[in-house]
PDB file of N, CA and C in Angstrom:
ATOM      1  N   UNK A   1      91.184  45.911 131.198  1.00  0.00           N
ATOM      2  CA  UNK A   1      89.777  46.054 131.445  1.00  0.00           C
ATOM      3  C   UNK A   1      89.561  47.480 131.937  1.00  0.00           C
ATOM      4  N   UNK A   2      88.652  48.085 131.325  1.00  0.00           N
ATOM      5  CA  UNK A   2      88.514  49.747 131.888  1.00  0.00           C
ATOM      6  C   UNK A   2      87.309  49.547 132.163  1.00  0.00           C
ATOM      7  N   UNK A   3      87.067  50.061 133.703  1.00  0.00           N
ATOM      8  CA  UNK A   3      85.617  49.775 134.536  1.00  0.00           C
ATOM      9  C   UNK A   3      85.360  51.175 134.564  1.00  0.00           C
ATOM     10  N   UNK A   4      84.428  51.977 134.384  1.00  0.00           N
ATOM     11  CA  UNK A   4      84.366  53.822 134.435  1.00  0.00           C
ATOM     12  C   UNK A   4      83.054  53.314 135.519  1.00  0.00           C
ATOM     13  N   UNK A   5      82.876  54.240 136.208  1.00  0.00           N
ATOM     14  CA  UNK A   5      82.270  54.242 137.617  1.00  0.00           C
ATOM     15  C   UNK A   5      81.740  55.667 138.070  1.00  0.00           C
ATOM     16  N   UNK A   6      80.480  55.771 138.186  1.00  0.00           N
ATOM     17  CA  UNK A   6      80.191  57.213 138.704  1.00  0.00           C
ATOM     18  C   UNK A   6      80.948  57.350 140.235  1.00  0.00           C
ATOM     19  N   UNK A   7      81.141  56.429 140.834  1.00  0.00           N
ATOM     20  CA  UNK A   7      81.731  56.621 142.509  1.00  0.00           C
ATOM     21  C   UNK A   7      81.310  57.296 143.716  1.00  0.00           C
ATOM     22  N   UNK A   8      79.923  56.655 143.370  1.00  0.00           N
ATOM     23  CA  UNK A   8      79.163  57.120 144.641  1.00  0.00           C
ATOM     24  C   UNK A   8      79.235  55.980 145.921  1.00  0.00           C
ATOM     25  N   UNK A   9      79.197  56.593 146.995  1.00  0.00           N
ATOM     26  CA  UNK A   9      78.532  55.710 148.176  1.00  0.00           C
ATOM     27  C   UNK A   9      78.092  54.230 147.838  1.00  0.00           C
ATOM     28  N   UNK A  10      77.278  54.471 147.345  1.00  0.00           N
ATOM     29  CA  UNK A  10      75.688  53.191 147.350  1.00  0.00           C
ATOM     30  C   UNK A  10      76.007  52.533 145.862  1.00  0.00           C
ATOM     31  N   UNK A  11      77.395  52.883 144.812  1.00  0.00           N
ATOM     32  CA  UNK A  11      77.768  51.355 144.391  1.00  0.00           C
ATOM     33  C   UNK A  11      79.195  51.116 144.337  1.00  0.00           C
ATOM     34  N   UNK A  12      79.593  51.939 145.919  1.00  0.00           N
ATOM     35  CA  UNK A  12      81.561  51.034 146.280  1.00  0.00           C
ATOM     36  C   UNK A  12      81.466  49.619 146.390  1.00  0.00           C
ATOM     37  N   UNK A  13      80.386  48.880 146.934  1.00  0.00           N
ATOM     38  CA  UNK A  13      80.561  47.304 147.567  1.00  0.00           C
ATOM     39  C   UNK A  13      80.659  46.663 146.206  1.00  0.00           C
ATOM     40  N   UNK A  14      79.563  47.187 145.234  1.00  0.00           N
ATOM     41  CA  UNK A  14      79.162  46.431 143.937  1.00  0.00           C
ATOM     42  C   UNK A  14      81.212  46.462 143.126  1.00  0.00           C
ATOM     43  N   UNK A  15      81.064  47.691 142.826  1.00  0.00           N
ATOM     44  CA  UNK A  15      82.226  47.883 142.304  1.00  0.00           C
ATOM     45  C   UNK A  15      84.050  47.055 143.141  1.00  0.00           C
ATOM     46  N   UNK A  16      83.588  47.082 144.356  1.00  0.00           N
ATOM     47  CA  UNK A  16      84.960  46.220 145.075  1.00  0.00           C
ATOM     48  C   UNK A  16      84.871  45.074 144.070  1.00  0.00           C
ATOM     49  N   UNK A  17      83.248  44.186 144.616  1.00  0.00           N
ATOM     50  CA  UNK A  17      83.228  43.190 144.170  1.00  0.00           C
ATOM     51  C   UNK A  17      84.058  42.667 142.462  1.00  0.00           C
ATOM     52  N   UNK A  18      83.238  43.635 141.869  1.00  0.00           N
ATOM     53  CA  UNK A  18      83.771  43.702 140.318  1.00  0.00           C
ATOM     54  C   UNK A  18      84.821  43.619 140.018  1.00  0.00           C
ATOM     55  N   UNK A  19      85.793  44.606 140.295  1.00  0.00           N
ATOM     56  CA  UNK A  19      87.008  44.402 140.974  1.00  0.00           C
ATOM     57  C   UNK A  19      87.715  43.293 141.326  1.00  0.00           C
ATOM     58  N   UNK A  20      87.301  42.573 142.283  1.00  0.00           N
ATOM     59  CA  UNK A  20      88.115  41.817 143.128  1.00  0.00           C
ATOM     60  C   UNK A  20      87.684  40.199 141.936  1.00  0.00           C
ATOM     61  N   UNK A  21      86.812  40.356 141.581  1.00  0.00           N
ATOM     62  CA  UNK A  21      86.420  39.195 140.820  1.00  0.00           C
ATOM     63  C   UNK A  21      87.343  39.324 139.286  1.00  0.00           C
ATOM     64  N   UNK A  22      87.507  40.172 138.990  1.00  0.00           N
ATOM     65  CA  UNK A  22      88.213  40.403 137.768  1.00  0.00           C
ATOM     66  C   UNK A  22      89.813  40.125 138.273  1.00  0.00           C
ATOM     67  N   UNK A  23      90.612  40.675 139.386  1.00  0.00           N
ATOM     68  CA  UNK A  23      91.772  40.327 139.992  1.00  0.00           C
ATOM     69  C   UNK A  23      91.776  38.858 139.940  1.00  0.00           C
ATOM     70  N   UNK A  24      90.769  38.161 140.340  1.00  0.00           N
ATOM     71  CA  UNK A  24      90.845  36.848 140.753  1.00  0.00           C
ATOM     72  C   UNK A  24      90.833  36.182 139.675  1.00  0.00           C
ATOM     73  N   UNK A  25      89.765  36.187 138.777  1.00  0.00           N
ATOM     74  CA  UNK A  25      89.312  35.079 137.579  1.00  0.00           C
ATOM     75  C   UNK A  25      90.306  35.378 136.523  1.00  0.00           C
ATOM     76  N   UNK A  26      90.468  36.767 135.737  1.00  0.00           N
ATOM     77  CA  UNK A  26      91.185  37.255 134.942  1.00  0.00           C
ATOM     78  C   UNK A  26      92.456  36.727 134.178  1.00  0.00           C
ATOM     79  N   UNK A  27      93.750  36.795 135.136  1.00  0.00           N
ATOM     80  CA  UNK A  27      94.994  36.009 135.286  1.00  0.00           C
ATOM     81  C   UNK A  27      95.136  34.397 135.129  1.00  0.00           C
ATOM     82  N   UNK A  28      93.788  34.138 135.295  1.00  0.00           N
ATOM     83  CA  UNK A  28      93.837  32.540 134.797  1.00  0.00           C
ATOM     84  C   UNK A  28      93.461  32.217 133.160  1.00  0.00           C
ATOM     85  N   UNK A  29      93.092  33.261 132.372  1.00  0.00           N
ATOM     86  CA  UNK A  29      92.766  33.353 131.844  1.00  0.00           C
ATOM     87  C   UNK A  29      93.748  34.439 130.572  1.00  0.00           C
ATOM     88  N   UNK A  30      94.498  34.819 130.908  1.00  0.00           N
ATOM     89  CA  UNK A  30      95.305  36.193 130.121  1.00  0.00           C
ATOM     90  C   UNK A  30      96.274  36.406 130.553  1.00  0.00           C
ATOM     91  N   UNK A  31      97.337  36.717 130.218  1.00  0.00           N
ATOM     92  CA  UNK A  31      99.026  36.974 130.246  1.00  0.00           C
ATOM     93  C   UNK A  31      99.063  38.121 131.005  1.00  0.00           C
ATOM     94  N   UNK A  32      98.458  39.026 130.701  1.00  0.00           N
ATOM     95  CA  UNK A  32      98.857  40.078 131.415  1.00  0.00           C
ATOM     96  C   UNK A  32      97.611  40.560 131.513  1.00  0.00           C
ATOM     97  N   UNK A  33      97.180  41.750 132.620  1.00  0.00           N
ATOM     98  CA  UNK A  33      95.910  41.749 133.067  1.00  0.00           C
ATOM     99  C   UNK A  33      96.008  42.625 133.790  1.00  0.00           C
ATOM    100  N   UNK A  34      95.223  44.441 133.555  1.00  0.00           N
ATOM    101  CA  UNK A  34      95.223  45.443 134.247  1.00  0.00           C
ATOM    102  C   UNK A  34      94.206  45.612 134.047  1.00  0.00           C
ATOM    103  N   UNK A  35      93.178  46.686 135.321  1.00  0.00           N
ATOM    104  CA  UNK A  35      91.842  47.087 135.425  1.00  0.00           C
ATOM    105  C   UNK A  35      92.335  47.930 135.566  1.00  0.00           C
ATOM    106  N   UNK A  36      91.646  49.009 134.809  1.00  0.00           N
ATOM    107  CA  UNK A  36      92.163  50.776 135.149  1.00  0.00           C
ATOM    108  C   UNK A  36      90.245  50.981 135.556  1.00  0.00           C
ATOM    109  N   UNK A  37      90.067  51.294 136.835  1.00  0.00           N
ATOM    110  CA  UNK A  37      88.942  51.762 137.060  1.00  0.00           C
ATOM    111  C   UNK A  37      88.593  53.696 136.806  1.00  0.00           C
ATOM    112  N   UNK A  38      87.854  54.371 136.077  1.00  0.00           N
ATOM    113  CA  UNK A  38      87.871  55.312 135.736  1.00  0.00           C
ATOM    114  C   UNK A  38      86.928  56.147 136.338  1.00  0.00           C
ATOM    115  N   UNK A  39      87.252  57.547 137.099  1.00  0.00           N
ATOM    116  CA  UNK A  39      86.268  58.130 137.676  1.00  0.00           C
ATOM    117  C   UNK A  39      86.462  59.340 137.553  1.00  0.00           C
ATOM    118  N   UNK A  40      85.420  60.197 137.954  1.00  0.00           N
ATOM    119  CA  UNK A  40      85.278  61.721 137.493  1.00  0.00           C
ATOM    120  C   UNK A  40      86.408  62.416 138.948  1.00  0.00           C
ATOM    121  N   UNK A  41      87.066  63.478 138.723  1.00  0.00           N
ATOM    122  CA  UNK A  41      87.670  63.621 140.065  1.00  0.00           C
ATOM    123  C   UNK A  41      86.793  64.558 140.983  1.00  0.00           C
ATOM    124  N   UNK A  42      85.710  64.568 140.776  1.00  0.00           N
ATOM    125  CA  UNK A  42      84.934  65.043 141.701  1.00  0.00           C
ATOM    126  C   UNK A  42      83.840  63.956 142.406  1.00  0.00           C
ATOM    127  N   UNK A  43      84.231  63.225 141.705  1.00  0.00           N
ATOM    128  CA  UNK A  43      83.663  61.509 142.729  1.00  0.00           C
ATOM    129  C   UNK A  43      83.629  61.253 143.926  1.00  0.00           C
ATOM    130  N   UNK A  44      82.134  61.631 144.797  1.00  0.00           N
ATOM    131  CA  UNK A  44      82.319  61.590 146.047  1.00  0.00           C
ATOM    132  C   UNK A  44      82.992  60.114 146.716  1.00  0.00           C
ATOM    133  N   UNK A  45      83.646  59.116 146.706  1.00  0.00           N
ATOM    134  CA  UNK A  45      84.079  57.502 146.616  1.00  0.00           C
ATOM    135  C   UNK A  45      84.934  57.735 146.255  1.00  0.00           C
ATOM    136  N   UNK A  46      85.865  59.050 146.258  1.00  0.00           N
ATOM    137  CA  UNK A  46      87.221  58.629 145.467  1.00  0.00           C
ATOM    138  C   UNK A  46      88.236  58.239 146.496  1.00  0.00           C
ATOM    139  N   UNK A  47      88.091  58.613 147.367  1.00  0.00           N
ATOM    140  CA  UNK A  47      89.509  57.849 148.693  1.00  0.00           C
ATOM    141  C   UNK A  47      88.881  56.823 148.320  1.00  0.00           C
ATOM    142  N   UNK A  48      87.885  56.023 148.780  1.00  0.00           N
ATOM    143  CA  UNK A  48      87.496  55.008 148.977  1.00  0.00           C
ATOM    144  C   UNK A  48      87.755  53.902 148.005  1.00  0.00           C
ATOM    145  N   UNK A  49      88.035  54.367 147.002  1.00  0.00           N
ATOM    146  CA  UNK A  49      88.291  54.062 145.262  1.00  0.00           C
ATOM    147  C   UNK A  49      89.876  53.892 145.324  1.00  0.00           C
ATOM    148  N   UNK A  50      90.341  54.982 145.823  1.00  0.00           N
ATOM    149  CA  UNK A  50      91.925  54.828 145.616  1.00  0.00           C
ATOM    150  C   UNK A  50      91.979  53.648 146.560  1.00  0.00           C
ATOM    151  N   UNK A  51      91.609  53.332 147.425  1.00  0.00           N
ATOM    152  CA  UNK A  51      92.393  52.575 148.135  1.00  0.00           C
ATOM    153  C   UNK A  51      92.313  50.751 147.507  1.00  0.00           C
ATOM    154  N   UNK A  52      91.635  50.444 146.675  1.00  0.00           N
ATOM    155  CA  UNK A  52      91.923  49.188 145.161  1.00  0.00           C
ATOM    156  C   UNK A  52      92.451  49.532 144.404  1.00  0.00           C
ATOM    157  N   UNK A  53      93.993  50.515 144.661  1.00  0.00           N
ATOM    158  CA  UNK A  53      94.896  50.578 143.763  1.00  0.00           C
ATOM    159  C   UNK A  53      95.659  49.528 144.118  1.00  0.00           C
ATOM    160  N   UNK A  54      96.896  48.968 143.087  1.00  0.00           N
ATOM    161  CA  UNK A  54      97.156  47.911 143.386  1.00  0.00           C
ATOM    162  C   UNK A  54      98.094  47.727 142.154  1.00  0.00           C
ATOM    163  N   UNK A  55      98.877  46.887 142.315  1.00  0.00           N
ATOM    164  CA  UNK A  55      99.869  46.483 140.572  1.00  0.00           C
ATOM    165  C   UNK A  55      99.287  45.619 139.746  1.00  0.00           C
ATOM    166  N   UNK A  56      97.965  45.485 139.746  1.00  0.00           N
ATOM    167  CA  UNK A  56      96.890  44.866 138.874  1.00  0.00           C
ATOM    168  C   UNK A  56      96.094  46.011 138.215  1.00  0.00           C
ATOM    169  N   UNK A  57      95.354  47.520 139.594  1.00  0.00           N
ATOM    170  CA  UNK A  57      94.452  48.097 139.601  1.00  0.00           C
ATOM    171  C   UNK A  57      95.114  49.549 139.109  1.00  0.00           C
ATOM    172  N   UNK A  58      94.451  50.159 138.468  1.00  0.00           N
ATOM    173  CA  UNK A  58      94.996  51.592 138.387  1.00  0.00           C
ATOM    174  C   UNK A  58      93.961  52.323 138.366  1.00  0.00           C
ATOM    175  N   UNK A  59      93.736  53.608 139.278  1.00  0.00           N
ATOM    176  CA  UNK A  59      92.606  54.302 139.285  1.00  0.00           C
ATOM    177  C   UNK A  59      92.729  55.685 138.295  1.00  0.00           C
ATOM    178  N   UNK A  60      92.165  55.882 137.124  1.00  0.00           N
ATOM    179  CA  UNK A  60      92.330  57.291 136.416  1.00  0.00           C
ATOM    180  C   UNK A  60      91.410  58.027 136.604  1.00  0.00           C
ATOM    181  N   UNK A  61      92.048  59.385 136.637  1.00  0.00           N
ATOM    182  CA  UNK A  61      91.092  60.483 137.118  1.00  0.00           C
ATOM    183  C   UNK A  61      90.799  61.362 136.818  1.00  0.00           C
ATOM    184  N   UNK A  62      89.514  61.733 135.846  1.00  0.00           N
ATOM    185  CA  UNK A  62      89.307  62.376 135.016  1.00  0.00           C
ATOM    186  C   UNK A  62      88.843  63.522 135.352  1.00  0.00           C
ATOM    187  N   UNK A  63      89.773  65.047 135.012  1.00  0.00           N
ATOM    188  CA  UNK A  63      89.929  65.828 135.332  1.00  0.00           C
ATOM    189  C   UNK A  63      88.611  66.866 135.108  1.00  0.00           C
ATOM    190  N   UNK A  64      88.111  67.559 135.720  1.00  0.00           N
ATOM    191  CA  UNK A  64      86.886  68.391 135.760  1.00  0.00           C
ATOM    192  C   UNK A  64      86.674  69.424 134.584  1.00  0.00           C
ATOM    193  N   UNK A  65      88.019  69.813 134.177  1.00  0.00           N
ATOM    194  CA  UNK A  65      88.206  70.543 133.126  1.00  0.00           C
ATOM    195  C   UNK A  65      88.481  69.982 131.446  1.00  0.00           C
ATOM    196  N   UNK A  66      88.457  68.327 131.529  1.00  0.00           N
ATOM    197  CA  UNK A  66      88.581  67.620 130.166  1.00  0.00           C
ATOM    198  C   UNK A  66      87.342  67.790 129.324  1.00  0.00           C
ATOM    199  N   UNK A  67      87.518  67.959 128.607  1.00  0.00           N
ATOM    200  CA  UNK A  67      86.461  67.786 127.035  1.00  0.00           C
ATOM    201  C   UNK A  67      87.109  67.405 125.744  1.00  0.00           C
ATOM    202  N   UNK A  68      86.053  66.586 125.167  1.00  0.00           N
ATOM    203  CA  UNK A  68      86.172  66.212 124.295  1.00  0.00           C
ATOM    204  C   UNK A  68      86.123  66.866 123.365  1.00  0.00           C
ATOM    205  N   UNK A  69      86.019  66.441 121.839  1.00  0.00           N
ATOM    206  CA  UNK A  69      86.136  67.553 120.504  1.00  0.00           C
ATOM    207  C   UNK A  69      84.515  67.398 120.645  1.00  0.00           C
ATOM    208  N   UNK A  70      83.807  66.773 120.484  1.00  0.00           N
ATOM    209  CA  UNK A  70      82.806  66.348 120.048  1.00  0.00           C
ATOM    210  C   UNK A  70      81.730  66.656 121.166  1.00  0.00           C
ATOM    211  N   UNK A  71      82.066  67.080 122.433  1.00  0.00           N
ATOM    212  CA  UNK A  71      81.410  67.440 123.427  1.00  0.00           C
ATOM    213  C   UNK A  71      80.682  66.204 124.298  1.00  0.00           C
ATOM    214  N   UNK A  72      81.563  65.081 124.239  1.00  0.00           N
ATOM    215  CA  UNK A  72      80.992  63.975 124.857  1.00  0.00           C
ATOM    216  C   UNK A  72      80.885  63.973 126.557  1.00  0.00           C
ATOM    217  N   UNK A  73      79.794  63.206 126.603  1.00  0.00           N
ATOM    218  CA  UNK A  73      79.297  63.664 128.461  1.00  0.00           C
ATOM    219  C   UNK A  73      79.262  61.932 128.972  1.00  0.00           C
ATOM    220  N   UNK A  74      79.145  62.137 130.209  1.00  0.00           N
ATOM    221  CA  UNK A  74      78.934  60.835 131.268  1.00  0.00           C
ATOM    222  C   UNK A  74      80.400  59.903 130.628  1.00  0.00           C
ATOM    223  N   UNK A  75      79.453  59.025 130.845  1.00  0.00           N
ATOM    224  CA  UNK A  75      80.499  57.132 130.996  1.00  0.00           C
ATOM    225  C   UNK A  75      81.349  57.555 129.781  1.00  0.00           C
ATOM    226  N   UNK A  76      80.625  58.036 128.662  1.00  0.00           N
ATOM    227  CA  UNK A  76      81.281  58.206 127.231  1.00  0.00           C
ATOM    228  C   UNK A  76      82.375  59.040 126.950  1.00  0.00           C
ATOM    229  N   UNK A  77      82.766  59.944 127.935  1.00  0.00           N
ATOM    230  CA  UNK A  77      83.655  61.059 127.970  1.00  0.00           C
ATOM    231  C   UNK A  77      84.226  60.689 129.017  1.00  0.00           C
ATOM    232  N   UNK A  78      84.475  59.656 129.913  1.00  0.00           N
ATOM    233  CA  UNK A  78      85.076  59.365 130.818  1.00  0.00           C
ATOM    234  C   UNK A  78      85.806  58.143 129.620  1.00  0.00           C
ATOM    235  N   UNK A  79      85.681  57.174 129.110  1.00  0.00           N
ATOM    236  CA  UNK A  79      86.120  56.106 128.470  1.00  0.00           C
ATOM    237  C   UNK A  79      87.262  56.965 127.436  1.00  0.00           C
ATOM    238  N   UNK A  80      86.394  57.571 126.991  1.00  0.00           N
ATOM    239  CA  UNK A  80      86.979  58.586 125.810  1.00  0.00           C
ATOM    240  C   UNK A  80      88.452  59.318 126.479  1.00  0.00           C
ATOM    241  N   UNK A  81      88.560  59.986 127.431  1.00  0.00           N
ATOM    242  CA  UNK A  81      90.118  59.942 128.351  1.00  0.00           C
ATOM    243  C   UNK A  81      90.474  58.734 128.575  1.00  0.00           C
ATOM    244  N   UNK A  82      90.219  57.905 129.150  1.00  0.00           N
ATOM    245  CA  UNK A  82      90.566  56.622 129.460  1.00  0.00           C
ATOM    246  C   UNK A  82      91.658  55.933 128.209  1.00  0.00           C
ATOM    247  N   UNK A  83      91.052  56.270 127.100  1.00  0.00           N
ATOM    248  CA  UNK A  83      91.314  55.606 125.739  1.00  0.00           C
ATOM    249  C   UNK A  83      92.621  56.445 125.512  1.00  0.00           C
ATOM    250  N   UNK A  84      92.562  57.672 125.458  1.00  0.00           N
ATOM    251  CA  UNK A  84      93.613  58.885 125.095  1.00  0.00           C
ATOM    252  C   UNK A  84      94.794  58.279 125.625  1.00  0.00           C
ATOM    253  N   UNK A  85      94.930  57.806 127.025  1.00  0.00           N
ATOM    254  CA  UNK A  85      95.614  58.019 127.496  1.00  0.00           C
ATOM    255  C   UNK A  85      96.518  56.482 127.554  1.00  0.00           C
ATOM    256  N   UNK A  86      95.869  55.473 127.100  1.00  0.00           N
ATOM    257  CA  UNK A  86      96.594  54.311 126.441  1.00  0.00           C
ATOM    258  C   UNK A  86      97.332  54.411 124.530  1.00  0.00           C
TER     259      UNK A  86
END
């Protein structure tokens, strides 16, 4: 499951939740089962983010200097590394 997340303040609780509900329900449901949550590394929430790392959770961190061929921006160029890198 790849969750991409702007990682602000005002949606860490939403995103725990998301998170923690996907840890929980997920595994009953699927053999194997990783959330790579994806964020810009200039994400003000990023300690706060690292710390739902976990051997379920993996946080990727998309580097300030990545671009795409195509010049893709936001959620779409965050997924777009995300993808590369599986």
């Amino acid at each position: 499951m790849v969750v991409p997340t702007i990682g602000r303040f005002d949606t860490i609780e939403a995103l725990e939740r998301v998170v923690t509900s996907f840890c929980t329900h997920l595994p009953k449901h699927f053999t194997s089962v990783r959330v790579d949550i994806v964020i810009e590394e200039s994400c003000d929430a990023r300690d706060r983010i690292a710390l739902l790392a976990s051997h379920q959770v993996k946080v990727v961190t998309v580097p300030k200097a990545y671009r795409t061929r195509n010049g893709t921006q936001f959620k779409a160029r965050a997924n777009h590394y995300a993808h590369e890198l599986s």
